[in-house]
C-alpha atoms as a PDB file:
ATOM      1  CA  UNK A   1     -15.168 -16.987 113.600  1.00  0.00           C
ATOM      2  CA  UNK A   2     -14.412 -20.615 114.471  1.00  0.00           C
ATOM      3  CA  UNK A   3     -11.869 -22.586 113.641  1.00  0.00           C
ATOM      4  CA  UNK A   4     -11.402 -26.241 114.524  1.00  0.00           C
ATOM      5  CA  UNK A   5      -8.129 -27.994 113.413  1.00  0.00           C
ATOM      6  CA  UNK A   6      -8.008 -32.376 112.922  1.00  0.00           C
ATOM      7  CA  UNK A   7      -5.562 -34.505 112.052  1.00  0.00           C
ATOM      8  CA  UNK A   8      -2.269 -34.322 114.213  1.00  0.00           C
ATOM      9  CA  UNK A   9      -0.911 -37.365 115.760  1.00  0.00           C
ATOM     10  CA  UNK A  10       2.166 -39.160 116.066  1.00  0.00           C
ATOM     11  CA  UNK A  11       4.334 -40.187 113.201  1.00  0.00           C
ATOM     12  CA  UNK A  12       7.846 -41.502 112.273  1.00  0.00           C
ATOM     13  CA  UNK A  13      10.368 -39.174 110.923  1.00  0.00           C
ATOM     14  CA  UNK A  14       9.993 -39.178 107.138  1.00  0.00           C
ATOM     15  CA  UNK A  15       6.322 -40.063 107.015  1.00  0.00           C
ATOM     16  CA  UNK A  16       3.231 -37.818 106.144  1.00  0.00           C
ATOM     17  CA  UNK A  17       0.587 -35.924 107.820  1.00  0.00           C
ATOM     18  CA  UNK A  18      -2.370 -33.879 106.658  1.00  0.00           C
ATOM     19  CA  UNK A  19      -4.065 -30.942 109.170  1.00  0.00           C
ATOM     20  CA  UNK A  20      -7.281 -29.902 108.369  1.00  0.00           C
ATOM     21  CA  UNK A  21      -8.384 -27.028 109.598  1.00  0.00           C
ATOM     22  CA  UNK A  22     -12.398 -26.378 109.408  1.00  0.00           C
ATOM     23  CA  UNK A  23     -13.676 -22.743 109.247  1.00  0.00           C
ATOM     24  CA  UNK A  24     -17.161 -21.318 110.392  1.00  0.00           C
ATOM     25  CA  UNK A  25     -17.651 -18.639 107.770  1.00  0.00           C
ATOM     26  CA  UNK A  26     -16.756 -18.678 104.209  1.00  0.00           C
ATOM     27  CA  UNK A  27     -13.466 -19.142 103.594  1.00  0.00           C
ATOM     28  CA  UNK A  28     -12.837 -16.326 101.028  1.00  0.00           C
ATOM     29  CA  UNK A  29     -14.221 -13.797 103.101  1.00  0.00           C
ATOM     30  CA  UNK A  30     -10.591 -14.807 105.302  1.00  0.00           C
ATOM     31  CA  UNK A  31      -8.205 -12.553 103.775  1.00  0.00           C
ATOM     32  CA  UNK A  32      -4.975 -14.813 105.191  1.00  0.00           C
ATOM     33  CA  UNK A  33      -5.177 -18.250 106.812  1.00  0.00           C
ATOM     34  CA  UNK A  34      -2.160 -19.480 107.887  1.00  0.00           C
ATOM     35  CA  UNK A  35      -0.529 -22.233 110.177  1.00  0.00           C
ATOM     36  CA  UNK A  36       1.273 -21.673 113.736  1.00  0.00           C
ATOM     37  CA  UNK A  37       3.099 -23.966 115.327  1.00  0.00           C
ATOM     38  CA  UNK A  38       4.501 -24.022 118.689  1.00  0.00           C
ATOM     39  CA  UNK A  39       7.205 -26.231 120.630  1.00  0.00           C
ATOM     40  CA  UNK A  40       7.536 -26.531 124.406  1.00  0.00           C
ATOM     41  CA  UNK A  41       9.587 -23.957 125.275  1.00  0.00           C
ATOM     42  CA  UNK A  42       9.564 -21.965 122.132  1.00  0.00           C
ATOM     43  CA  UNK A  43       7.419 -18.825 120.746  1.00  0.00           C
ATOM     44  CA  UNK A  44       4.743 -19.613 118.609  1.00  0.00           C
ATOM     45  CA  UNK A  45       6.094 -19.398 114.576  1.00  0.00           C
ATOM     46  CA  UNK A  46       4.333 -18.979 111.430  1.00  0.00           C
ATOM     47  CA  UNK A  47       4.741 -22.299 109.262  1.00  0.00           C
ATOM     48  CA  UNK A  48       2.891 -21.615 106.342  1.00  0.00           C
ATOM     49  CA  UNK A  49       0.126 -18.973 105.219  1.00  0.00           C
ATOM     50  CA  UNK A  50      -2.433 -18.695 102.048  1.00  0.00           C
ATOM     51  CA  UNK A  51      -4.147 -15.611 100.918  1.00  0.00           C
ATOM     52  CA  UNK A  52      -7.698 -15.844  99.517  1.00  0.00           C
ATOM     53  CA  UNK A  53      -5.678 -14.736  96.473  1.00  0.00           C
ATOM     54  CA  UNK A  54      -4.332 -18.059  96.616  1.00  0.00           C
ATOM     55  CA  UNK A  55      -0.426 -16.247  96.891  1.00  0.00           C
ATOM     56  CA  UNK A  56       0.954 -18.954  99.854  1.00  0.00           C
ATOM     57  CA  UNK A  57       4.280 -18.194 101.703  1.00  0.00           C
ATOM     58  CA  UNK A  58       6.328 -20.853 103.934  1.00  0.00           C
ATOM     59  CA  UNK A  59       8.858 -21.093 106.596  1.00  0.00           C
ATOM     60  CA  UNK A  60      12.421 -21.654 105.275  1.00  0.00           C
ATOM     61  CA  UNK A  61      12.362 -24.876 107.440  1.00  0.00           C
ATOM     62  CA  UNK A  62       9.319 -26.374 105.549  1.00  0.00           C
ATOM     63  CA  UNK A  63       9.485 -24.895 101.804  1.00  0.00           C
ATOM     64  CA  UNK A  64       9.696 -27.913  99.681  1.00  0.00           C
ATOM     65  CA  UNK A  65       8.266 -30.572 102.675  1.00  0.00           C
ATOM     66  CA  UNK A  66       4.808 -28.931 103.789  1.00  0.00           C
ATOM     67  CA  UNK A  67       1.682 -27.573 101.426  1.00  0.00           C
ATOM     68  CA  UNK A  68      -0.545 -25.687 102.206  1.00  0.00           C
ATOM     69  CA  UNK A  69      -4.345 -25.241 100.524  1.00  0.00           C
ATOM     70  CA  UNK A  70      -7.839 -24.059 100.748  1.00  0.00           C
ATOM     71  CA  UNK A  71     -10.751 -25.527  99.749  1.00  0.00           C
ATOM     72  CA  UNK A  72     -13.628 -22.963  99.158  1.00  0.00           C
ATOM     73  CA  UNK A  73     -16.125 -25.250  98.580  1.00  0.00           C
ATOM     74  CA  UNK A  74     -15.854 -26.912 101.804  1.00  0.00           C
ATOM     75  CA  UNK A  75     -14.327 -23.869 103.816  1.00  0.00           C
ATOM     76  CA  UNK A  76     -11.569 -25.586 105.092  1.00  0.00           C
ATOM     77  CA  UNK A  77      -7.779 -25.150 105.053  1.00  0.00           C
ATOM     78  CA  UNK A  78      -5.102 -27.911 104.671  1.00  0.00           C
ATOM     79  CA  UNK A  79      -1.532 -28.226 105.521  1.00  0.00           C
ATOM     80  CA  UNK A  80      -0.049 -31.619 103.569  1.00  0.00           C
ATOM     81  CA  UNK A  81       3.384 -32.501 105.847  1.00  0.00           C
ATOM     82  CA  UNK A  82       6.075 -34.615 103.893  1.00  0.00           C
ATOM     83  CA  UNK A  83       8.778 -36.141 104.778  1.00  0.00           C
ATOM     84  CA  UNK A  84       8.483 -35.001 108.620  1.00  0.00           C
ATOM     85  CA  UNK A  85      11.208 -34.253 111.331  1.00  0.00           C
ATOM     86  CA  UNK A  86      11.462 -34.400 114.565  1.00  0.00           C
ATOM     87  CA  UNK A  87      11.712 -31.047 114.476  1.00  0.00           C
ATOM     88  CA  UNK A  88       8.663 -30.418 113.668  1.00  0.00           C
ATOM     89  CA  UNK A  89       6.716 -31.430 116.245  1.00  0.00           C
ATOM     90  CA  UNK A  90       4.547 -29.150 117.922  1.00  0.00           C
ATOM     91  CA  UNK A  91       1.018 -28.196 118.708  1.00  0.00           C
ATOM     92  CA  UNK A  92      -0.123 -26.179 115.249  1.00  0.00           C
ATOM     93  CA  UNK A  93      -2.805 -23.952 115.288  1.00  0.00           C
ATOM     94  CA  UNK A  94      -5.089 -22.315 112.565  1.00  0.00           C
ATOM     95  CA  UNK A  95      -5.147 -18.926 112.018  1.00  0.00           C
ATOM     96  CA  UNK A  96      -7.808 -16.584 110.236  1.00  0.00           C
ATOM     97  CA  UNK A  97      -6.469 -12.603 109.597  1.00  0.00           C
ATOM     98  CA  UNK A  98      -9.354 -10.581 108.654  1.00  0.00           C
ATOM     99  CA  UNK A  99      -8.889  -7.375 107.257  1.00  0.00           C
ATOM    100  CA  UNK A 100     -11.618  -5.051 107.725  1.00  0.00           C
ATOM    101  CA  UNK A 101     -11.862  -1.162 109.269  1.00  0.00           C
ATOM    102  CA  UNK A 102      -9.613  -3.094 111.857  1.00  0.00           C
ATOM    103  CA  UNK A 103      -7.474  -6.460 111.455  1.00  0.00           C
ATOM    104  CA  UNK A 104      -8.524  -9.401 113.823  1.00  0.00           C
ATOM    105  CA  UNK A 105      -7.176 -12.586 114.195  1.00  0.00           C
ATOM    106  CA  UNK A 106      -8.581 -15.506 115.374  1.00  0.00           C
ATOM    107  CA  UNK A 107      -7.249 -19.067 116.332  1.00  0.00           C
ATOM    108  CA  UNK A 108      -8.174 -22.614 116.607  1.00  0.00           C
ATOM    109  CA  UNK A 109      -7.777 -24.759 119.761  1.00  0.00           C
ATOM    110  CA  UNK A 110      -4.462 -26.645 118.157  1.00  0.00           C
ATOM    111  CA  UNK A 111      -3.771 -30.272 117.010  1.00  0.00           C
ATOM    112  CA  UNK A 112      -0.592 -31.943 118.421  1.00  0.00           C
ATOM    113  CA  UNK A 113       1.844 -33.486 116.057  1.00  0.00           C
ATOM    114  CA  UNK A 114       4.950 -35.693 117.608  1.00  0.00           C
ATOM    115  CA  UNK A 115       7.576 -36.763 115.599  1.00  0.00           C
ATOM    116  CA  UNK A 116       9.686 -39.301 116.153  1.00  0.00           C
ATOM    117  CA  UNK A 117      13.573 -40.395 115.153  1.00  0.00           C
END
């Protein structure tokens, strides 16, 4: 499975961002995609995840600011960023969980996203 994420960049606080995030297989054959993000000198953290149930579950620090979608048709996975932070800035990956005989997870290469006050 390949994932390649688009999209980051560098943005005031309080504007908008979308990540795309585009998939190599079908994307409800993914039982969970989700969105990482990572800040320099932090552990990676799980922003925002969607099941191919459509059930989607968010970080505390983004409920109500970030969305996150699929689009079937087009096998790709969204993450629409409101009224950003600086604290959100961070290289954010794409994640695929696959639930099989095993579970396997695979990742995209990450997008940057800088925020600025």
């Amino acid at each position: 499975v390949q994932l390649v994420e688009s999209g980051g960049g560098m943005v005031q606080a309080g504007g908008s961002l979308t990540l795309s995030c585009a998939a190599s297989i079908t994307i409800p054959s993914i039982d969970i995609m989700g969105w990482y993000r990572q800040a320099p000198g932090k552990q990676r953290e799980s922003v925002a995840t969607i099941t191919n149930g459509g059930t989607t579950n968010y970080a505390d620090s983004v409920k109500g600011r970030f969305t996150i979608t699929r689009d079937n048709a087009k096998n790709t996975m969204y993450l629409q960023m409101n009224s950003l932070e600086p604290e959100d800035t961070a290289i954010y990956y794409c994640n695929a969980h696959l639930i099989r005989w095993s579970e396997y997870d695979y990742w995209g290469q990450g997008t940057q996203v800088a925020v600025s006050s």
